[in-house]
C-alpha atoms as a PDB file:
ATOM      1  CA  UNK A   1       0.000   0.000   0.000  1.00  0.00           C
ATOM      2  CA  UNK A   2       2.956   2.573   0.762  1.00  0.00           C
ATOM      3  CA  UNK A   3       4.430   1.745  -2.930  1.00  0.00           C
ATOM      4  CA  UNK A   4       0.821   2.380  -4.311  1.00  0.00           C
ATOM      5  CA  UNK A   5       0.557   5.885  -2.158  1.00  0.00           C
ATOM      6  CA  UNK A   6       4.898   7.069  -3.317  1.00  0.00           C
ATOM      7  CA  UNK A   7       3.907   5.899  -6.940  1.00  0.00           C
ATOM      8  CA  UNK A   8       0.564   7.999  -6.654  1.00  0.00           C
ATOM      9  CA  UNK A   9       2.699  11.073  -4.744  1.00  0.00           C
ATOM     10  CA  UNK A  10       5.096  10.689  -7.935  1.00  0.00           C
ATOM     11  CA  UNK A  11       2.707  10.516 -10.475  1.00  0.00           C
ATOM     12  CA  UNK A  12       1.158  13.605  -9.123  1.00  0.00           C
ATOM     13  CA  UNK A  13       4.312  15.544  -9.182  1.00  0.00           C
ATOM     14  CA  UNK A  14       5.079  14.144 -12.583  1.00  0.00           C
ATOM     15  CA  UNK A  15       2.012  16.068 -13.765  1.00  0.00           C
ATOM     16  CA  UNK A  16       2.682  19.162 -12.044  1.00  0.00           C
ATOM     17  CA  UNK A  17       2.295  22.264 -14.074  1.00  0.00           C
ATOM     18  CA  UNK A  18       4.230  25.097 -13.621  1.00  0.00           C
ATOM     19  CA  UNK A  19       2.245  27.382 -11.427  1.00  0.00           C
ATOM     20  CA  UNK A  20       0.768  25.061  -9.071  1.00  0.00           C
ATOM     21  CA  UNK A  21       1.599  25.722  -5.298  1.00  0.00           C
ATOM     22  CA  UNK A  22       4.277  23.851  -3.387  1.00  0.00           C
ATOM     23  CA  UNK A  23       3.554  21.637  -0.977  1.00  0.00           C
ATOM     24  CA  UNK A  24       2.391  23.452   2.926  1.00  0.00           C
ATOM     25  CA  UNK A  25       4.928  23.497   5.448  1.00  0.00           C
ATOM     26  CA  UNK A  26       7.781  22.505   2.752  1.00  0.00           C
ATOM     27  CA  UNK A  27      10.341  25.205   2.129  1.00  0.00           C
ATOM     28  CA  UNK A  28      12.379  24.580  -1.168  1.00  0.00           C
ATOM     29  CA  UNK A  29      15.276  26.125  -2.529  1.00  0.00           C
ATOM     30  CA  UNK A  30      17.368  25.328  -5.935  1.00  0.00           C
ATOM     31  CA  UNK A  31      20.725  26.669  -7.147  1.00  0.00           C
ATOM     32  CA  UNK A  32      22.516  25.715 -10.330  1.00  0.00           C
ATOM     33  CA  UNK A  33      26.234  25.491 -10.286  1.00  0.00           C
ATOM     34  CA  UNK A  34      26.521  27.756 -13.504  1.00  0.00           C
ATOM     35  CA  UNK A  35      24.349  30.441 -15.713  1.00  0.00           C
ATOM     36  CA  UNK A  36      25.180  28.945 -18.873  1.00  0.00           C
ATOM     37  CA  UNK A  37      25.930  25.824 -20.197  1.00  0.00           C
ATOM     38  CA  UNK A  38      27.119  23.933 -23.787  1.00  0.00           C
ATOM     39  CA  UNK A  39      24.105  21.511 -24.353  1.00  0.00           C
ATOM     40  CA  UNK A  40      26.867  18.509 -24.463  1.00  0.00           C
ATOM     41  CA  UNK A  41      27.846  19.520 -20.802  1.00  0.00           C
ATOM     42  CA  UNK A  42      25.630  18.901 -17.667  1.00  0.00           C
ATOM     43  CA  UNK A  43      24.243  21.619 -14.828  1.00  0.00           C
ATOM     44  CA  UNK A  44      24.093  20.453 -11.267  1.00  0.00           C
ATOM     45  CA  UNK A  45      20.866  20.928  -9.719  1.00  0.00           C
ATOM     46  CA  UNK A  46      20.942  21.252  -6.272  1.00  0.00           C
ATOM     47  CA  UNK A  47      18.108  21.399  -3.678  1.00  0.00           C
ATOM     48  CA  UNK A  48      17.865  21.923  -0.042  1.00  0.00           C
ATOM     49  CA  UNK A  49      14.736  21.279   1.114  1.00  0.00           C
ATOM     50  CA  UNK A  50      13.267  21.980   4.853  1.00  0.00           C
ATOM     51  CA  UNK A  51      10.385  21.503   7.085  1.00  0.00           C
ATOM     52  CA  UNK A  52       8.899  24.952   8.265  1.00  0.00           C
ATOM     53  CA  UNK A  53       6.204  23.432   9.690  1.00  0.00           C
ATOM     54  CA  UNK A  54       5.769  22.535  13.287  1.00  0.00           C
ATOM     55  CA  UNK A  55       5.097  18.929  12.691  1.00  0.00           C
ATOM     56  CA  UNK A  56       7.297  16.014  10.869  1.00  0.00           C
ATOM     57  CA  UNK A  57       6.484  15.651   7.323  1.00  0.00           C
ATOM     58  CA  UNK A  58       7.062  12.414   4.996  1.00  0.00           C
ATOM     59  CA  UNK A  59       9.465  13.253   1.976  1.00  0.00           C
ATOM     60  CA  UNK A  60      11.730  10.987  -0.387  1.00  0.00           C
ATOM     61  CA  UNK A  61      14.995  10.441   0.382  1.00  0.00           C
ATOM     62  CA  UNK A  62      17.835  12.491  -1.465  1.00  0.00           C
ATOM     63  CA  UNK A  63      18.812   9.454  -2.608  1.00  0.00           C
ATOM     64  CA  UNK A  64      15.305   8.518  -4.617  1.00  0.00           C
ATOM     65  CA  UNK A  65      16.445  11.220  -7.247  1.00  0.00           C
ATOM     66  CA  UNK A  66      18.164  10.628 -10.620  1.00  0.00           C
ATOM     67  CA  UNK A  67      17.351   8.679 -13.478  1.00  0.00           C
ATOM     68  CA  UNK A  68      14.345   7.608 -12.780  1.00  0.00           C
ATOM     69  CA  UNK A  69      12.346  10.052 -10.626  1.00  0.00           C
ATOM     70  CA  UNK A  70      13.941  13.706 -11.585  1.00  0.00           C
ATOM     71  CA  UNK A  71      14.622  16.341  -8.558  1.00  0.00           C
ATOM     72  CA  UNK A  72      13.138  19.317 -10.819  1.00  0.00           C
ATOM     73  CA  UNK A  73      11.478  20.325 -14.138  1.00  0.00           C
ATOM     74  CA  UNK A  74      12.658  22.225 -17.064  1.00  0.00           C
ATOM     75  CA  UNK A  75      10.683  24.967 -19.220  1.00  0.00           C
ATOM     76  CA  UNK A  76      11.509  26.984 -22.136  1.00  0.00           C
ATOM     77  CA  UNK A  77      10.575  30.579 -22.895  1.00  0.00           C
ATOM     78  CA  UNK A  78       7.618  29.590 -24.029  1.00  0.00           C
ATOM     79  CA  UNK A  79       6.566  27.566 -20.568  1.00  0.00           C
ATOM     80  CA  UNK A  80       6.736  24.508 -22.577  1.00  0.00           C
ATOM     81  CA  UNK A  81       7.877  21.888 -20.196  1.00  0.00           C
ATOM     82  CA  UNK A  82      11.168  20.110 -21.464  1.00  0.00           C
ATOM     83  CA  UNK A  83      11.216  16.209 -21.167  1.00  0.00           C
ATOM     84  CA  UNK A  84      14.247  15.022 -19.225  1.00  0.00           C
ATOM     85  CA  UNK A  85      16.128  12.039 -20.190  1.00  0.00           C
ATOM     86  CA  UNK A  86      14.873   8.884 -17.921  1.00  0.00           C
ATOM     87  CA  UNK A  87      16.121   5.432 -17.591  1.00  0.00           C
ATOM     88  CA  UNK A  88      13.809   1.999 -17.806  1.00  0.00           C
ATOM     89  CA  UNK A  89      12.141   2.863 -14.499  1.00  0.00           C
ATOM     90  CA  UNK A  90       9.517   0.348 -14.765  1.00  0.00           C
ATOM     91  CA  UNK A  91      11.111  -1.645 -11.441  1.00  0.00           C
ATOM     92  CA  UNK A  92      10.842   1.713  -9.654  1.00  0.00           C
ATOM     93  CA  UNK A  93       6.954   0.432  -8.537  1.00  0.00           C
ATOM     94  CA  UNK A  94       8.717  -2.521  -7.456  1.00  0.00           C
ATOM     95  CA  UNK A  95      11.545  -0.985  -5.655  1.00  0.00           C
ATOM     96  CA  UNK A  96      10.215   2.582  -4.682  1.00  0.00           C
ATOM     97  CA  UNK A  97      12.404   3.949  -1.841  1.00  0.00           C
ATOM     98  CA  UNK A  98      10.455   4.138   1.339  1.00  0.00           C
ATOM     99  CA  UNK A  99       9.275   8.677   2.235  1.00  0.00           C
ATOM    100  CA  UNK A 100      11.235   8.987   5.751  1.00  0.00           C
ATOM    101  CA  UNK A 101       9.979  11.438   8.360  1.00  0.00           C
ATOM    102  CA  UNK A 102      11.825  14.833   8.030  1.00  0.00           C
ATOM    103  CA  UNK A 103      11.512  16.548  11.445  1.00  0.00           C
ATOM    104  CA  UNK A 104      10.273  20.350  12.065  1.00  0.00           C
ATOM    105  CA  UNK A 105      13.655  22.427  10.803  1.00  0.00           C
ATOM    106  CA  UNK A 106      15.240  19.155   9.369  1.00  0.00           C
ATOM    107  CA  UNK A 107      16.716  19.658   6.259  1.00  0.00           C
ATOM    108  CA  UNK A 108      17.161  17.460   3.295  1.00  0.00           C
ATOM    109  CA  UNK A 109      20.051  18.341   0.423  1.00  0.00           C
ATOM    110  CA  UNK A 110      19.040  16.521  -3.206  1.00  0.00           C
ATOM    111  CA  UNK A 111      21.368  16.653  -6.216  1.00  0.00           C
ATOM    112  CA  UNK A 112      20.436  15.619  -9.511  1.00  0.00           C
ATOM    113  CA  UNK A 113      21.583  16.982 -13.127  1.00  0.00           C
ATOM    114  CA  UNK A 114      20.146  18.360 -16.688  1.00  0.00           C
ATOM    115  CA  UNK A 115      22.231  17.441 -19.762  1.00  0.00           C
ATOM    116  CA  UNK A 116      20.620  19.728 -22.409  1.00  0.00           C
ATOM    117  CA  UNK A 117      21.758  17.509 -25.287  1.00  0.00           C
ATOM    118  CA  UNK A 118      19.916  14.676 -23.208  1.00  0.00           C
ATOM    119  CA  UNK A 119      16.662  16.208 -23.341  1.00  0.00           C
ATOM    120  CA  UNK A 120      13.896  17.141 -25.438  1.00  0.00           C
ATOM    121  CA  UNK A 121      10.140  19.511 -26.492  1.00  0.00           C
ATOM    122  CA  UNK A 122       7.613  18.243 -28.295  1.00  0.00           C
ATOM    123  CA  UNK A 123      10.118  15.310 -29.301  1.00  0.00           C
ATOM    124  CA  UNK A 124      12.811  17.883 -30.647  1.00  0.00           C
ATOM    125  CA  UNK A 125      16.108  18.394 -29.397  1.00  0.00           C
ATOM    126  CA  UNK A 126      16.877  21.132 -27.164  1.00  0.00           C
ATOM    127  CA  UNK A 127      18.247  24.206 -29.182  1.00  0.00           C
ATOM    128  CA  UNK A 128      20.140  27.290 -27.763  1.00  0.00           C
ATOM    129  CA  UNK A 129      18.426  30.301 -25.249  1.00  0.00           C
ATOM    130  CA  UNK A 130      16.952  30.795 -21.709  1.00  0.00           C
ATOM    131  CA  UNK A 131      15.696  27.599 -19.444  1.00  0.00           C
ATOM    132  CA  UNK A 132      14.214  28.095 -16.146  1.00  0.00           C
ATOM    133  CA  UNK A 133      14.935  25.476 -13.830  1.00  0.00           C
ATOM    134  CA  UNK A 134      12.671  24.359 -10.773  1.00  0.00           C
ATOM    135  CA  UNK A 135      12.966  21.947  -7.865  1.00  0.00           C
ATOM    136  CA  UNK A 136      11.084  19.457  -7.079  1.00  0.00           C
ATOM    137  CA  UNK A 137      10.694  17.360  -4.443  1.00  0.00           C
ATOM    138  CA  UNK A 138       8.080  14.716  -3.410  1.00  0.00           C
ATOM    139  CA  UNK A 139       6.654  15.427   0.330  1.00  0.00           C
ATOM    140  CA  UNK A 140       3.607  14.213   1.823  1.00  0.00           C
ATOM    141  CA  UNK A 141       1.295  13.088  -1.207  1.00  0.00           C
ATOM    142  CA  UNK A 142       2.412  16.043  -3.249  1.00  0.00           C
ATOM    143  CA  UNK A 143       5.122  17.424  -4.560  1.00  0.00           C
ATOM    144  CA  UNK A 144       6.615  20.915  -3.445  1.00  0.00           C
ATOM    145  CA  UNK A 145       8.441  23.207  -5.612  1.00  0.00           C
ATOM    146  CA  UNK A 146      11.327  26.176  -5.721  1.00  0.00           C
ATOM    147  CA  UNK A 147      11.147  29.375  -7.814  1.00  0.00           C
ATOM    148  CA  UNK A 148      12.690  29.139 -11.106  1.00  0.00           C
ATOM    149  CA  UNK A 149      16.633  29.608 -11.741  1.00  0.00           C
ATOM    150  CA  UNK A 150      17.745  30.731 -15.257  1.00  0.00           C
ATOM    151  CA  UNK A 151      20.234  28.818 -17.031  1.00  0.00           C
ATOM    152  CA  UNK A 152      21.750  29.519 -21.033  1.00  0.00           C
ATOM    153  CA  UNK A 153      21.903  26.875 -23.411  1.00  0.00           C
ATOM    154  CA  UNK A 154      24.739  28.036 -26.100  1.00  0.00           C
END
């Protein structure tokens, strides 16, 4: 039942369109490591995420992000949400990691990375200008996201 309840909390997030509100009581923050990027290269994503609230809240691990379950989304000038380059993730139902409890102030730190050339709209490959980047992370049975960090594609 806990896989069926993650795999619902991920699909949810999965679906997640740009403006919808993070998750109550779940403060997240992402930085990039740099501004611009060559598509061939990679951008570290990294998110700290913390419990504001007064009471423990049930989030992934850091280490449930990657390949198969992505720590943030990727939109182009035009809000069009960029597909992300995913593994075979079909054991992840199998094998979902297990949410721990993240205490009030506890903090979680979640790296992941975009590879431009890796990536995709509307089946096309990624082509040169301004990305916004946003974290997410999968708390409760929702998701809760950052604000939006630019990065260049030359």
């Amino acid at each position: 039942m806990r896989n069926l309840r993650l795999i619902g909390a991920i699909l949810v997030a999965a679906c997640s369109s740009p403006g919808e509100p993070s998750f109550p009581g779940i403060e997240l923050d992402v930085s990039l490591d740099r501004a611009s990027v060559q598509a061939s290269d990679s951008v570290r994503v990294l998110l700290t995420l913390r419990n504001v609230s007064p009471e423990t809240i049930q989030v992934l691990p850091a280490n449930a992000y990657g390949i198969c379950l992505r720590a943030f989304q990727v939109f182009d000038a035009s809000d069009r949400e960029v597909a992300l380059s995913q593994g075979l993730c079909a054991a992840l139902a199998i094998i979902a990691p297990a949410p721990i409890p993240l205490p009030p102030d506890g903090i979680i730190v979640i790296t992941d990375y975009w590879q431009p050339s890796s990536s995709t709209i509307n089946g096309n490959v990624v082509t040169p200008g301004a990305y916004m980047v946003r974290g997410r992370a999968i708390a409760g049975d929702g998701a809760a996201f950052s604000r939006r960090r630019t990065v260049i594609v030359e």
